[in-house]
Protein backbone atom coordinates (compact mmCIF):
# COMPACT_ATOMS: atom_id res chain seq x y z
CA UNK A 1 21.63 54.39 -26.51
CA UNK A 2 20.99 58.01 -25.57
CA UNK A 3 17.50 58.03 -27.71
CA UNK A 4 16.38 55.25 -25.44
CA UNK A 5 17.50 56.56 -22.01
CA UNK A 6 15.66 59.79 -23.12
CA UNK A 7 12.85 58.32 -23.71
CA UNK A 8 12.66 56.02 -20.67
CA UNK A 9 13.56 59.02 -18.11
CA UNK A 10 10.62 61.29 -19.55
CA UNK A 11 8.23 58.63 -19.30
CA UNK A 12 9.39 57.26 -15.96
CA UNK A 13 6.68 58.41 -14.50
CA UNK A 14 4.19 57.37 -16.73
CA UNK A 15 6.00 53.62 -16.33
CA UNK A 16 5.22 53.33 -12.69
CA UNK A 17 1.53 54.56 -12.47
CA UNK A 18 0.59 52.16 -15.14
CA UNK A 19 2.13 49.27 -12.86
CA UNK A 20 0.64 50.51 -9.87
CA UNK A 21 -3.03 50.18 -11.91
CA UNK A 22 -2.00 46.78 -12.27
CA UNK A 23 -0.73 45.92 -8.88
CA UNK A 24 -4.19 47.23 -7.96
CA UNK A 25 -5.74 44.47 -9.61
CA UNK A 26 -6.27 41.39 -7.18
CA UNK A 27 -5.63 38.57 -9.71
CA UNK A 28 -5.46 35.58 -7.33
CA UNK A 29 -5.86 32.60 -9.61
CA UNK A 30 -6.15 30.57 -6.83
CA UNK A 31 -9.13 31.66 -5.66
CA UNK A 32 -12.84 31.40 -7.35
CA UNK A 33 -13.82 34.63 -6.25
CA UNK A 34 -11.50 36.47 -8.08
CA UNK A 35 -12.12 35.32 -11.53
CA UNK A 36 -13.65 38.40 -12.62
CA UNK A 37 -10.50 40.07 -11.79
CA UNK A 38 -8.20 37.30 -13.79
CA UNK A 39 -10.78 38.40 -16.31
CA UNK A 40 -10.29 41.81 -15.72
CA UNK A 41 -6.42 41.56 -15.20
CA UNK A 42 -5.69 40.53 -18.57
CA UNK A 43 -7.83 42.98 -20.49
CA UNK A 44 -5.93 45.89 -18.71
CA UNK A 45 -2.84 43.77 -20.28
CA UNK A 46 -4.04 43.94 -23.44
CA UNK A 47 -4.59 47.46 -23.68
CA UNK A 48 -1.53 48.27 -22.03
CA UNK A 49 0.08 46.23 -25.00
CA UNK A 50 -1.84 47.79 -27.56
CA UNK A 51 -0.58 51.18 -25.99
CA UNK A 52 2.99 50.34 -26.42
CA UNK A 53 2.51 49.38 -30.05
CA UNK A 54 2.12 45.91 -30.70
CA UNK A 55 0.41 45.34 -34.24
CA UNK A 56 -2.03 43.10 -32.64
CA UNK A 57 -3.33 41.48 -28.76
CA UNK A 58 -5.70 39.44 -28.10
CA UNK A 59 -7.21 37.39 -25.59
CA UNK A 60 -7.27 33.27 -25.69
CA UNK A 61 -9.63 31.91 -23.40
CA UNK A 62 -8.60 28.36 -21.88
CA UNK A 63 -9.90 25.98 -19.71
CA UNK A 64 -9.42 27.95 -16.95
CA UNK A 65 -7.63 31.34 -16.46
CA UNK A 66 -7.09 33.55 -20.12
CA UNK A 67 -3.69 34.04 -21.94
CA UNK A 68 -3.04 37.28 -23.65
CA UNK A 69 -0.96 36.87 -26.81
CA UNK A 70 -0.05 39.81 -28.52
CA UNK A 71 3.15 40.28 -31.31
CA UNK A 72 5.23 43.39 -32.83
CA UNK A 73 6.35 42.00 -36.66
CA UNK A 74 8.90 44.07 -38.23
CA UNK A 75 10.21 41.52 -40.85
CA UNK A 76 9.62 37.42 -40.89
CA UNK A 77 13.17 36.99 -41.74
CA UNK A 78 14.49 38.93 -38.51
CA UNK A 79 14.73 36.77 -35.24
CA UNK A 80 11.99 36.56 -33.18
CA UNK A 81 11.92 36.78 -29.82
CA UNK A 82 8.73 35.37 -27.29
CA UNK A 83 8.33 37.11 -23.88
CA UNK A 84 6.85 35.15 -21.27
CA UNK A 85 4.85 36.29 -17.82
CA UNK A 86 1.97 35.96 -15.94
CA UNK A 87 -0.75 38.65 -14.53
CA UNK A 88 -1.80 36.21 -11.47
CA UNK A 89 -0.40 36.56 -8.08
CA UNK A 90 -0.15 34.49 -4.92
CA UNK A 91 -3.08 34.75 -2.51
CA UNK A 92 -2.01 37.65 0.16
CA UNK A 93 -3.18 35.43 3.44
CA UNK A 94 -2.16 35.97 6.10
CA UNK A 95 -3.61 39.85 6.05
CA UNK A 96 -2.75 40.75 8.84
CA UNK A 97 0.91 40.96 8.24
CA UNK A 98 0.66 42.99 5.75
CA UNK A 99 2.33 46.51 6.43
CA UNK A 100 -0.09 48.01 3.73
CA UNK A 101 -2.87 46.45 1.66
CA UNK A 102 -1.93 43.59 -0.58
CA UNK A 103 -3.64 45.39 -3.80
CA UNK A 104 -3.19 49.06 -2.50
CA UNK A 105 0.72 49.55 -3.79
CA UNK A 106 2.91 52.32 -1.77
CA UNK A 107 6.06 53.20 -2.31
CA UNK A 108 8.37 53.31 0.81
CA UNK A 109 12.08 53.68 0.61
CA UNK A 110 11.96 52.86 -2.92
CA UNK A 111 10.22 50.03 -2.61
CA UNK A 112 7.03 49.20 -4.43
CA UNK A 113 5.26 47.08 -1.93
CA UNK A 114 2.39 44.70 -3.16
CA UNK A 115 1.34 41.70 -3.93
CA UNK A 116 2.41 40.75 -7.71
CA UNK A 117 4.75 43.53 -7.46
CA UNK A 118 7.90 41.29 -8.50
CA UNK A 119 6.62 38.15 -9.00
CA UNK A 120 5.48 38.69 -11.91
CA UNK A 121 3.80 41.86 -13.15
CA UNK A 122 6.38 43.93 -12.22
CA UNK A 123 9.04 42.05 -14.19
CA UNK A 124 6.96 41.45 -16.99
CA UNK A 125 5.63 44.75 -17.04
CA UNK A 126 9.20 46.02 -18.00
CA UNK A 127 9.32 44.04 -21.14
CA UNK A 128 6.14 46.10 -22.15
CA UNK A 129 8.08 49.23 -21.53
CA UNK A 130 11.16 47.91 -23.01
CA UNK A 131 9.05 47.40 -26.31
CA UNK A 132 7.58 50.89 -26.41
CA UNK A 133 10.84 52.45 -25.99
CA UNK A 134 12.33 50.34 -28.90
CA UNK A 135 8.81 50.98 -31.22
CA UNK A 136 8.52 54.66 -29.83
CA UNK A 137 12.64 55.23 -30.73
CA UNK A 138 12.07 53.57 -34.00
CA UNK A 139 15.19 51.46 -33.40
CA UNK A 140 13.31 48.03 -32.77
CA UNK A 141 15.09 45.39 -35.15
CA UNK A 142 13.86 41.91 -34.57
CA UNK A 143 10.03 40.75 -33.67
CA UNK A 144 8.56 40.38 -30.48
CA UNK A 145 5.64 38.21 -29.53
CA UNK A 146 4.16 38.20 -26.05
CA UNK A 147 2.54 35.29 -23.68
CA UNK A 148 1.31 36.63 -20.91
CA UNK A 149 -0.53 34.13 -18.44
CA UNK A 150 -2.92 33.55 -15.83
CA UNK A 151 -2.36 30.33 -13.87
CA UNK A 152 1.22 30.25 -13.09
CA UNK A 153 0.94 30.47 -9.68
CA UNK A 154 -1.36 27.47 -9.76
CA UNK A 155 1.12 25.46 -12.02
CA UNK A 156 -0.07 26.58 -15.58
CA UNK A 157 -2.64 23.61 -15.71
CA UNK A 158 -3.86 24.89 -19.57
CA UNK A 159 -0.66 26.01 -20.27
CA UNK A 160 0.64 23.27 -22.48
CA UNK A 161 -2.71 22.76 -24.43
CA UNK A 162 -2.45 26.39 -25.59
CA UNK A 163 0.93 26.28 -26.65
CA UNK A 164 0.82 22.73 -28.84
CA UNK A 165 -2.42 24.01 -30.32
CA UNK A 166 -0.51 27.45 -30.70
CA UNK A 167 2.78 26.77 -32.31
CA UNK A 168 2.51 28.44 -35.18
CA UNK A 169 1.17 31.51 -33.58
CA UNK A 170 4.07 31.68 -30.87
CA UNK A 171 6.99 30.20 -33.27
CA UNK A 172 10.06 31.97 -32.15
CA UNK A 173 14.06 31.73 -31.96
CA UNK A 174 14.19 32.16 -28.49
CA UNK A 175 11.71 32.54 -25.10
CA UNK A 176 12.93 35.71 -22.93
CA UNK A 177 11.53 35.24 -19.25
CA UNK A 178 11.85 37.33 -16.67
CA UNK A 179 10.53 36.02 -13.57
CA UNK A 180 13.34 35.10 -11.27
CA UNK A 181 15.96 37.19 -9.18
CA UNK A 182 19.53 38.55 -9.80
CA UNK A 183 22.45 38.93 -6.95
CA UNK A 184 22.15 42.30 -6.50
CA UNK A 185 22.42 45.33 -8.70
CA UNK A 186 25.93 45.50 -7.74
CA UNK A 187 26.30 42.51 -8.36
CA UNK A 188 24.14 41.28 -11.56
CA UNK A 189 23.79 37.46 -12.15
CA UNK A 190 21.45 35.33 -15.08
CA UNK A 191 20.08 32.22 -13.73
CA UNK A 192 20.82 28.90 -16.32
CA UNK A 193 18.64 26.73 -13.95
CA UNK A 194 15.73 26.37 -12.25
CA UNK A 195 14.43 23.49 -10.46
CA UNK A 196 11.13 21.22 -11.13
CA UNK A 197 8.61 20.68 -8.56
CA UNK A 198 6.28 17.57 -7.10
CA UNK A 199 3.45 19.39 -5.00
CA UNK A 200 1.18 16.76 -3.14
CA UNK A 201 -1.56 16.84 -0.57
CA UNK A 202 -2.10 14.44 2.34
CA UNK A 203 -5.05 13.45 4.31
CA UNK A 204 -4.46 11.55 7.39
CA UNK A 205 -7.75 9.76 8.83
CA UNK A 206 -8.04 8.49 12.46
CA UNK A 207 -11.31 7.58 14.19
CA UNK A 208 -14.66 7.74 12.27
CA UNK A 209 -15.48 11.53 13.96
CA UNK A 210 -13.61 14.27 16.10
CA UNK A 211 -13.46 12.33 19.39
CA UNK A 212 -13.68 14.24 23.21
CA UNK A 213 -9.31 14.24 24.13
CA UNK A 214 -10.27 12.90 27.44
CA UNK A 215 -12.65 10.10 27.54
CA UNK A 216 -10.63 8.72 24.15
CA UNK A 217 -6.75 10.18 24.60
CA UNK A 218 -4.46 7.62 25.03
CA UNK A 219 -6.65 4.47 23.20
CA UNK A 220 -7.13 6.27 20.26
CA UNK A 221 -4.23 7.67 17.07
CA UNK A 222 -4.03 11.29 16.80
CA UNK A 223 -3.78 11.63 13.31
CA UNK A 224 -1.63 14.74 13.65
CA UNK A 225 0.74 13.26 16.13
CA UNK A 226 1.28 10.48 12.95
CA UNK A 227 1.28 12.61 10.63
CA UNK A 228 3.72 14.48 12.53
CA UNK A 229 5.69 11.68 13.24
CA UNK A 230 5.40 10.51 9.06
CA UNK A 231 6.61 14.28 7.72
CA UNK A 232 9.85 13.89 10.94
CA UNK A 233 10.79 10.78 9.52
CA UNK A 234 11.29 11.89 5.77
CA UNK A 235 14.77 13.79 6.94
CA UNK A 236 17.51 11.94 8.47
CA UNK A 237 20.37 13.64 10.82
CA UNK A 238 22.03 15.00 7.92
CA UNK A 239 18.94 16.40 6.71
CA UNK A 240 18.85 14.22 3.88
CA UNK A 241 15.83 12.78 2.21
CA UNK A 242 15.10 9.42 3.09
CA UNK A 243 12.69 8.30 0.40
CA UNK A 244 14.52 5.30 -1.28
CA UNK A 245 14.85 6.44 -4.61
CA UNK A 246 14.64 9.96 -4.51
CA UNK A 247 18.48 10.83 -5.61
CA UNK A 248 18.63 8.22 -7.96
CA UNK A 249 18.55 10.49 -10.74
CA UNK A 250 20.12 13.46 -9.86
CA UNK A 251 22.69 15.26 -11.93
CA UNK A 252 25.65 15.99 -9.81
CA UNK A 253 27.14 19.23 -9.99
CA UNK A 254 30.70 19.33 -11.04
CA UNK A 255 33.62 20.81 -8.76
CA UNK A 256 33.99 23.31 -11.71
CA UNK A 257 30.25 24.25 -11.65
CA UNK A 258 30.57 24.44 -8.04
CA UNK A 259 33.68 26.38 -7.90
CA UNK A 260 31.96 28.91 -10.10
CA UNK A 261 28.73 29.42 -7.94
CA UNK A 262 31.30 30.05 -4.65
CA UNK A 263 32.02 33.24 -6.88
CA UNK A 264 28.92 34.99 -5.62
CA UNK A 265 29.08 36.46 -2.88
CA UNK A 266 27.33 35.33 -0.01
CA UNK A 267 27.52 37.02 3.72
CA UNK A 268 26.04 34.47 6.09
CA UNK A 269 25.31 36.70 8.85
CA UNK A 270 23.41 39.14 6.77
CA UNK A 271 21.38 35.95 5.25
CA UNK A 272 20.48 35.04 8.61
CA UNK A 273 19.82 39.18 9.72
CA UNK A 274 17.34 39.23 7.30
CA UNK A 275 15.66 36.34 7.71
CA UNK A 276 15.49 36.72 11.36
CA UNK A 277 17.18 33.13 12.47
CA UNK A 278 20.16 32.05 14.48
CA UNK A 279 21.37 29.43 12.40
CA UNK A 280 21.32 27.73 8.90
CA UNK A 281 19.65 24.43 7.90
CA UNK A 282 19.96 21.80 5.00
CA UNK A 283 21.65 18.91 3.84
CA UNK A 284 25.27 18.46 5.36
CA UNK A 285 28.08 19.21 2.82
CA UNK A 286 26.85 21.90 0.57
CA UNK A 287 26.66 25.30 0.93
CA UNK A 288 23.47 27.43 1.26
CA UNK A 289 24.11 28.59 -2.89
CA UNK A 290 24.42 24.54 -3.38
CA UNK A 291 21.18 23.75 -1.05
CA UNK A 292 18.79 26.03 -2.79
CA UNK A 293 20.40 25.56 -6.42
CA UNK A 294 21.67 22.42 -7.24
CA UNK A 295 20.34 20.12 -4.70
CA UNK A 296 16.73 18.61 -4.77
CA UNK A 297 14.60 19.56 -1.60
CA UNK A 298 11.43 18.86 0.36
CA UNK A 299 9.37 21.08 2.24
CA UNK A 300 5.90 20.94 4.01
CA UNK A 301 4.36 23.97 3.03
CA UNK A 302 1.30 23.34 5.27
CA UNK A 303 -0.33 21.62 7.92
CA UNK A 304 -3.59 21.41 9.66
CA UNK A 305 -6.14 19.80 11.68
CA UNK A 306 -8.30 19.39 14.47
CA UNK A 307 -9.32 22.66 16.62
CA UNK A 308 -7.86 26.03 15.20
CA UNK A 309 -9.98 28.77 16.96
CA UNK A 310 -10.21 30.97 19.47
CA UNK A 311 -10.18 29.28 22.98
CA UNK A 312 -9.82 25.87 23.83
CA UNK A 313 -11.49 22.79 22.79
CA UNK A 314 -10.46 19.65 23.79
CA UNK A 315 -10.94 17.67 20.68
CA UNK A 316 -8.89 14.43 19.41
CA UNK A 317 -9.23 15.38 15.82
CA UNK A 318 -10.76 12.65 13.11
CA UNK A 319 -8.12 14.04 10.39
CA UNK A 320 -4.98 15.60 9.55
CA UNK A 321 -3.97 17.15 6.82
CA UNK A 322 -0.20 18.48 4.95
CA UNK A 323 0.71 19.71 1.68
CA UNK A 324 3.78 19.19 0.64
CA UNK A 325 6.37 20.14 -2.33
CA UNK A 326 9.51 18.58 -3.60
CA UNK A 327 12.07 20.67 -6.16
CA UNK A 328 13.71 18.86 -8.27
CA UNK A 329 16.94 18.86 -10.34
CA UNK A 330 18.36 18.33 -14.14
CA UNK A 331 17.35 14.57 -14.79
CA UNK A 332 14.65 14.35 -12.15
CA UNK A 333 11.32 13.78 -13.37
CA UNK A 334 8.07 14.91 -11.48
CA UNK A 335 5.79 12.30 -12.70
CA UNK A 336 8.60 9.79 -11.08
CA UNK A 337 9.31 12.11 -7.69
CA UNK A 338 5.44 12.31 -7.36
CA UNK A 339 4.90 8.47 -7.81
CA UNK A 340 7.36 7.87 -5.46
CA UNK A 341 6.75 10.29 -2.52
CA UNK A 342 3.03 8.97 -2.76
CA UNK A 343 3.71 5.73 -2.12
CA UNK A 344 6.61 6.08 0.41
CA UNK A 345 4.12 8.18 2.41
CA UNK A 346 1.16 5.07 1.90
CA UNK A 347 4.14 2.35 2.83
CA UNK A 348 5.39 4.66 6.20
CA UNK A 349 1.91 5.25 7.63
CA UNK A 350 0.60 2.92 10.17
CA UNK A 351 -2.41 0.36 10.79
CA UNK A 352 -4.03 2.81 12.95
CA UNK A 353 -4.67 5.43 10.55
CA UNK A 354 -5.15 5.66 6.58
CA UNK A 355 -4.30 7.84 4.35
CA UNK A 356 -4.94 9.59 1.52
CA UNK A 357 -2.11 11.49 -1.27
CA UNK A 358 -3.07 13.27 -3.87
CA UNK A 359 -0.79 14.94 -6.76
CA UNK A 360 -1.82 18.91 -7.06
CA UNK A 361 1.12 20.12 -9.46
CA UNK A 362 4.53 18.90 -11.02
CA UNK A 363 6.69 20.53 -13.31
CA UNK A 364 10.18 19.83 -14.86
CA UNK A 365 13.85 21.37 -13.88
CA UNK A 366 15.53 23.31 -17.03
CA UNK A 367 19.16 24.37 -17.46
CA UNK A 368 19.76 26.79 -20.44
CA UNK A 369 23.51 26.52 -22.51
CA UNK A 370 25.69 29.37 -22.17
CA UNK A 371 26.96 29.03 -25.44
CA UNK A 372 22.98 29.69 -27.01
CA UNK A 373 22.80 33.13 -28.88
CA UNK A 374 20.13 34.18 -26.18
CA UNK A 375 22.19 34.08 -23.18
CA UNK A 376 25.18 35.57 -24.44
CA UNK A 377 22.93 38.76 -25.54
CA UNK A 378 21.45 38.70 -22.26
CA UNK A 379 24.84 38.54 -20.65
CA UNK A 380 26.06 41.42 -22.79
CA UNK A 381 23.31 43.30 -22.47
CA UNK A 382 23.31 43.17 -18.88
CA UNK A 383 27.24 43.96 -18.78
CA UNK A 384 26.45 46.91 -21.44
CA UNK A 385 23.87 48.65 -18.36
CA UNK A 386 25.66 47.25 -15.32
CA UNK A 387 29.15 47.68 -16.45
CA UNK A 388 30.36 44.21 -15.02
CA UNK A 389 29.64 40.94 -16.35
CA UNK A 390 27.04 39.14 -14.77
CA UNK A 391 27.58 35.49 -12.88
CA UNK A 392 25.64 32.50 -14.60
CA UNK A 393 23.67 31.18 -11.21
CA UNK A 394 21.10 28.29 -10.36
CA UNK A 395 17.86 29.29 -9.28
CA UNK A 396 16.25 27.84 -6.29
CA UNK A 397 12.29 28.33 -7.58
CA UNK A 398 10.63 26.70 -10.30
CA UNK A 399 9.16 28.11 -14.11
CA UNK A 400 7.86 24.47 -15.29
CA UNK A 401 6.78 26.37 -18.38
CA UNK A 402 10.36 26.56 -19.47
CA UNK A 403 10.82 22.52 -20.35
CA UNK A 404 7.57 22.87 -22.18
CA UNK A 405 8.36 26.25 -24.20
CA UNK A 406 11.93 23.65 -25.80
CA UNK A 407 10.13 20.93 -25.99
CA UNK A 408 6.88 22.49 -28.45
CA UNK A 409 8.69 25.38 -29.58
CA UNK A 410 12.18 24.41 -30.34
CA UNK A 411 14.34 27.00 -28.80
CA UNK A 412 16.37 28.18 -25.95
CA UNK A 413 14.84 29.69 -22.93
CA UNK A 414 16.64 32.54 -21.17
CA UNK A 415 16.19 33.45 -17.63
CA UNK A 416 16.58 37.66 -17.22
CA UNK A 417 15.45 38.19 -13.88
CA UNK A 418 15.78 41.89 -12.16
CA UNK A 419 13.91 40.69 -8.63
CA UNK A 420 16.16 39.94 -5.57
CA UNK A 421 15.44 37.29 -3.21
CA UNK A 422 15.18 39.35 -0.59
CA UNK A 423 11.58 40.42 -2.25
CA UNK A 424 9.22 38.48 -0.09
CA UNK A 425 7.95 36.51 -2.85
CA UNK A 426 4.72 34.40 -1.88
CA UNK A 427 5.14 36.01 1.33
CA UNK A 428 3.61 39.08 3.21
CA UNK A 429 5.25 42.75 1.95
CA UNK A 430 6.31 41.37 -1.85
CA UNK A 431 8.21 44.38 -3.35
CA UNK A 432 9.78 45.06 -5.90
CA UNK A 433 12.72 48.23 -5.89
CA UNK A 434 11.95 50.75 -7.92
CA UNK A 435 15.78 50.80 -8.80
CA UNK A 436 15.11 47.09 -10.40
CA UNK A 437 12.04 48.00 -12.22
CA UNK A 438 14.07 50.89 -14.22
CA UNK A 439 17.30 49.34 -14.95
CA UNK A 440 15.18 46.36 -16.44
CA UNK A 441 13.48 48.67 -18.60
CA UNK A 442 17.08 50.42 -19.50
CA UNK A 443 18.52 46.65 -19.99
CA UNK A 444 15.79 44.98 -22.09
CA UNK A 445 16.03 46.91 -25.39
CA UNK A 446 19.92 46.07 -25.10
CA UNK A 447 18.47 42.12 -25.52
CA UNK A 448 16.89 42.85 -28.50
CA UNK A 449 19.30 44.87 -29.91
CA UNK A 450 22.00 41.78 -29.50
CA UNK A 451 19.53 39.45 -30.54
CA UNK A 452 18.63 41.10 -33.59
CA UNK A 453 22.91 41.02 -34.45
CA UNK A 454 23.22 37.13 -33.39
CA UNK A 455 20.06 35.50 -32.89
């Protein structure tokens, strides 16, 4: 609508200096030290929200991190419609490959680079927009409500308590999240999957005490050589998994699923350009799409021990440690996954050391229908902006919120990302294109719009 794109490109401007405040807002949940600015964080969301127009936000406390709630009513018997996000970020570490600060945003090339920039206040921040161009326009038709939390990127621990004791307050036809990536904006795409997650630490203990290498070396287990050895041994040839058990419950794509994901295009050269390797790894016969889609994987996402510093020190190290993450797919549980990597890694580990594995986070895999009301007005508004029709794809990250929001709330979940994977999530240099963060705010009010009609 001409009223809207008005609106937006005389307030463009406006848009991105608001996000850049927030960027500029270190909101680690991870970290202790930064829970003033969680605190912070979500009071700048709050007013931001109360600046677009909601009739009312407000901030929940919870166990841990807040949640900022906040909901536009135009009329009960309209559909309602609950945006989800989060206002924490990853930690930045490691610094010092940052190009720029983490929480000091620039703009290069088009490119808003900072930490939080895509995942997530960027994308959620264009839902906010999105609602103060449909309020400002006076063409919203349906009711919004907005959950906007802190401890995603810890695995929404006090999550789920707010929502069951919340139900009432965030009742709604349909949760609108976006928080994942698209092809390209040549190419637009919707996600109808994600993956779950099992996320585990291990401890590894040799001898009583750090030991000197030489006068003990060769009589004594290095616990990272065995814990080396234990993380080698959970991959076979064909890269994969050897945990007994750990496919048992996998939902098998089939060849007409498949079939469909081979439409998007993939160049394997400039996959490996970018990412700076020679050649491709994973589980023999799938395709990259299929590896970090439909497939289940498991990573170590860390690993440590002994002597770390400057110099040398030749110590034979009294511990080792790894975390660890598994994603899972439709009909894999993570209480299940979890119980079972844990004691696969206690059964491989040998008399000379002992170990230790704890669970840190799990969450569920979700697949959304295409047939729901709430995907097909995400897929037409999305072919409305982008003039092509965009390809239902299976995300390789995790939203374990999603499973929950169903379960408690009754209603279909649908996946609108605008990021690209190419956006250095989690990593050094997150951005977020400038391009993106517009034509989500230009595609958003189309949603609502098609929700409103067949919601």
């Amino acid at each position: 609508m001409d009223v809207w794109k008005d609106y937006q490109l005389k307030n463009k401007d406006r848009f991105l200096e608001e996000l850049l405040a927030l960027l500029r807002i270190p909101s680690v949940s991870a970290k202790s030290e930064h829970k003033p600015d969680m605190a912070a964080c979500a009071e700048a969301v709050k007013q931001r929200l109360l600046e677009a127009g909601v009739d009312k936000a407000e901030i929940h406390a919870t166990a841990g991190h807040p949640v900022v709630y906040a909901e536009k009513m135009v009329d009960p018997n309209k559909p309602t419609v609950l945006v989800y996000g989060h206002y924490d970020v990853q930690p930045a570490e490691p610094l010092e490959l940052w190009k720029s600060g983490p929480f000091e945003p620039v703009i290069i090339d088009g490119k808003i680079f900072a930490r939080g920039s895509c995942d997530d206040k960027g994308q959620f921040y264009m839902h906010v927009k999105a609602l103060e161009t449909l309020i400002k326009t006076n063409t919203l038709e349906n009711n919004i409500k907005f959950c906007i939390e802190g401890e995603e990127e810890v695995g929404s621990p006090n999550l789920s308590k707010f929502v069951k004791a919340n139900k009432e307050l965030l009742a709604a036809d349909c949760v609108l999240i976006s928080d994942s990536a698209m092809i390209s904006l040549d190419t637009p795409s919707l996600d109808i999957g994600l993956r779950g997650l099992s996320y585990i630490e291990v401890e590894v203990t040799g001898p009583n005490r750090d030991l000197h290498s030489g006068v003990y070396g060769g009589a004594v287990a290095n616990p990272i050589t065995i814990l080396a050895k234990m993380i080698a041994s959970l991959h076979d040839e064909n890269n994969h998994i050897t945990i007994p058990g750990f496919y048992d419950d996998v939902l098998e794509s089939s060849d007409d699923e498949r079939a469909l994901m081979a439409k998007a295009p993939f160049d394997e050269k400039e996959y490996k350009d970018d990412l700076g390797v020679k050649e491709l790894w994973g589980e023999k016969g799938f395709s990259t799409n299929e590896r970090t889609g439909i497939r289940p994987t498991l990573e170590l996402n860390g690993i440590w021990g002994g002597y770390t510093g400057e110099g040398a020190k030749t110590v034979l190290p009294s511990k080792a440690f790894a975390k660890i993450s598994a994603r899972l797919v439709p009909n894999q549980g993570s209480e299940k996954i979890t119980d079972l990597l844990i004691k696969h890694i206690e059964k491989i580990a040998p008399a000379y050391v002992t170990v230790k594995a704890t669970l840190h986070h799990g969450g569920e895999p979700y697949l959304t229908p295409i047939d729901s009301a709430a995907y097909k007005a995400a897929a037409k508004a999305m072919e409305t902006t982008f003039g092509k029709t965009p390809i239902p794809v299976r995300g390789g990250g995790s939203i374990p919120i999603c499973s929950l929001f169903e379960k408690e709330l009754d209603c279909k979940v649908v996946l609108m990302g605008f990021g690209l994977d190419s956006d250095n999530l989690h990593s050094p240099n997150e951005k977020f294109d400038l391009a993106n963060f517009y034509k989500g705010i230009e595609t958003i009010p189309y949603f609502h719009k098609f929700f409103a009609k067949e919601g």
